[in-house]
Protein backbone atom coordinates (compact mmCIF):
# COMPACT_ATOMS: atom_id res chain seq x y z
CA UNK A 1 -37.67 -10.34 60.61
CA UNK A 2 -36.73 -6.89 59.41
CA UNK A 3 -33.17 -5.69 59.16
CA UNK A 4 -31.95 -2.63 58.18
CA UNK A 5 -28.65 -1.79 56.61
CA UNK A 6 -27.13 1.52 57.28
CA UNK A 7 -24.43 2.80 55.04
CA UNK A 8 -22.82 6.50 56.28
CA UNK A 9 -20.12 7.97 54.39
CA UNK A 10 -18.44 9.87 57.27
CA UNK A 11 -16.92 13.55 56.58
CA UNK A 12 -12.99 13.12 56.16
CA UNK A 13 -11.11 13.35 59.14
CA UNK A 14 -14.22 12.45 61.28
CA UNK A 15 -14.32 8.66 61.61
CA UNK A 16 -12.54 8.42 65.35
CA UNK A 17 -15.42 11.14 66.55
CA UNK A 18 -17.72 9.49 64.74
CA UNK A 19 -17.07 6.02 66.14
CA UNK A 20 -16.91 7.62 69.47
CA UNK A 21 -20.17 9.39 69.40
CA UNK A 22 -22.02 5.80 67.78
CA UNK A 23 -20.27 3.81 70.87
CA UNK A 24 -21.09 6.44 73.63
CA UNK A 25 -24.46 7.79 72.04
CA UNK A 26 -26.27 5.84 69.66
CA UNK A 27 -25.19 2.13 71.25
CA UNK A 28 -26.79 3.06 74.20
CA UNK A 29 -29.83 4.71 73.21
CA UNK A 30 -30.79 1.66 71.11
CA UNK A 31 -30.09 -0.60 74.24
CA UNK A 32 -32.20 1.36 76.00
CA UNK A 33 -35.00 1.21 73.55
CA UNK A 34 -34.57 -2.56 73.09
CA UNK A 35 -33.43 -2.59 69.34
CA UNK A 36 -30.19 -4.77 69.17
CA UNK A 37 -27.83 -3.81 66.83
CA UNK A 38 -26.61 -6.86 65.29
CA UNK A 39 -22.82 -5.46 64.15
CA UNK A 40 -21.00 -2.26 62.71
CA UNK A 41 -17.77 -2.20 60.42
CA UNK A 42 -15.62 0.18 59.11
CA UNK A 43 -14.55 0.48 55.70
CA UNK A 44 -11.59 3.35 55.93
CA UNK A 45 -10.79 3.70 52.71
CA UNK A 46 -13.95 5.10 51.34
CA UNK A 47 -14.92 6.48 55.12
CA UNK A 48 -17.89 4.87 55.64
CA UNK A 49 -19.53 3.19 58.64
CA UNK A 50 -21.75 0.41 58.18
CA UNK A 51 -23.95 -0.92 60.33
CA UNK A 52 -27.20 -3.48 61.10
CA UNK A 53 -29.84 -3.41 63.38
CA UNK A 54 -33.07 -6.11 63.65
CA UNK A 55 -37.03 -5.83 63.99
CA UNK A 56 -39.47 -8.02 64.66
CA UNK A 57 -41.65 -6.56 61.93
CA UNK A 58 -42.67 -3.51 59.95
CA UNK A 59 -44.71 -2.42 63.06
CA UNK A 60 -42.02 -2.72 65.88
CA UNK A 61 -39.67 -1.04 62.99
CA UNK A 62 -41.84 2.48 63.07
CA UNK A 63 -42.65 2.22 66.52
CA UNK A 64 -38.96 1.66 67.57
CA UNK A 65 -37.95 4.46 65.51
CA UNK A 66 -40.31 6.70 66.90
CA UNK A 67 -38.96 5.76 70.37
CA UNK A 68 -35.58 6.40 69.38
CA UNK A 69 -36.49 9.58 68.37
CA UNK A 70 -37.99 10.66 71.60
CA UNK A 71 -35.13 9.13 73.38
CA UNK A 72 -32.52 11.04 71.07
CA UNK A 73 -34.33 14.12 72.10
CA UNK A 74 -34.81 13.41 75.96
CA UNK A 75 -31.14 12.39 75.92
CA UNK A 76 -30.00 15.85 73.91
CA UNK A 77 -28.07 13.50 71.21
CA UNK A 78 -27.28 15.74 68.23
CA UNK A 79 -27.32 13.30 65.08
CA UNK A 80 -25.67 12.94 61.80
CA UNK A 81 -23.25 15.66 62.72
CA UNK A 82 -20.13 13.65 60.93
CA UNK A 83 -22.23 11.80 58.53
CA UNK A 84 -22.04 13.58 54.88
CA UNK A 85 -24.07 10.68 53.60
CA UNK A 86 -26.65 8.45 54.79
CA UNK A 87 -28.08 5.37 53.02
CA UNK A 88 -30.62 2.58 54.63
CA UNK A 89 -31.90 -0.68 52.87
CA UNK A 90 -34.51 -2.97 54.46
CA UNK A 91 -34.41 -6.06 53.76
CA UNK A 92 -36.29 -9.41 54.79
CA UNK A 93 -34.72 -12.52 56.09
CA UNK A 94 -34.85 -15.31 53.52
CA UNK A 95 -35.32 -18.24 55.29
CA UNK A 96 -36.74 -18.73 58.86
C-alpha cells in the first residue's frame, strides 16, 4: 500500500473556504473515483490542511490521479485556489 501525505499551507483568511470547497468538492470527487481518503486535520496556527489518501500500488496511484483529473475537469472544480503551498510525500506501509 501507497499513501500519500498532503501538506497545504492555506492563504490567510482562507481556511473556512478552503475546508468548504475540500468537503463539497474534492471529498466527493475522490468518492466518486474510488480513492478513500483515510483523514484530514487542521493545524490553525500555521494554516495548513493536512490530509491522507491510500493506493493499492504505484499503478492504481497514476491511474487514479489521472481519473481525478478528468473528473475535476468534467465536474468544472477549480483547484488550489486557497492553497499558497502544496507539499506531497509517498510513503509505503511498513508492515503488512
Amino acid at each position: 500500500m501507497i499513501s500519500q501525505i498532503r501538506i497545504y499551507t492555506i492563504n490567510k483568511g482562507e481556511m473556512d473556504n478552503f475546508l468548504k470547497h475540500f468537503k463539497d468538492d474534492i471529498v466527493t470527487l475522490h468518492q466518486k473515483i474510488g480513492v478513500p481518503i483515510v483523514g484530514s486535520w487542521v493545524n490553525r496556527p500555521q494554516n495548513e490542511f493536512i490530509w491522507v489518501r491510500n493506493y493499492k500500488d504505484k499503478a492504481e496511484m497514476e491511474a487514479k490521479g489521472k481519473e481525478f483529473q478528468a473528473a475535476v475537469a468534467a465536474a468544472g472544480v477549480k483547484l488550489g485556489g486557497n492553497v499558497a503551498k502544496m507539499e506531497v510525500r509517498e510513503v509505503e506501509a511498513a508492515f503488512a
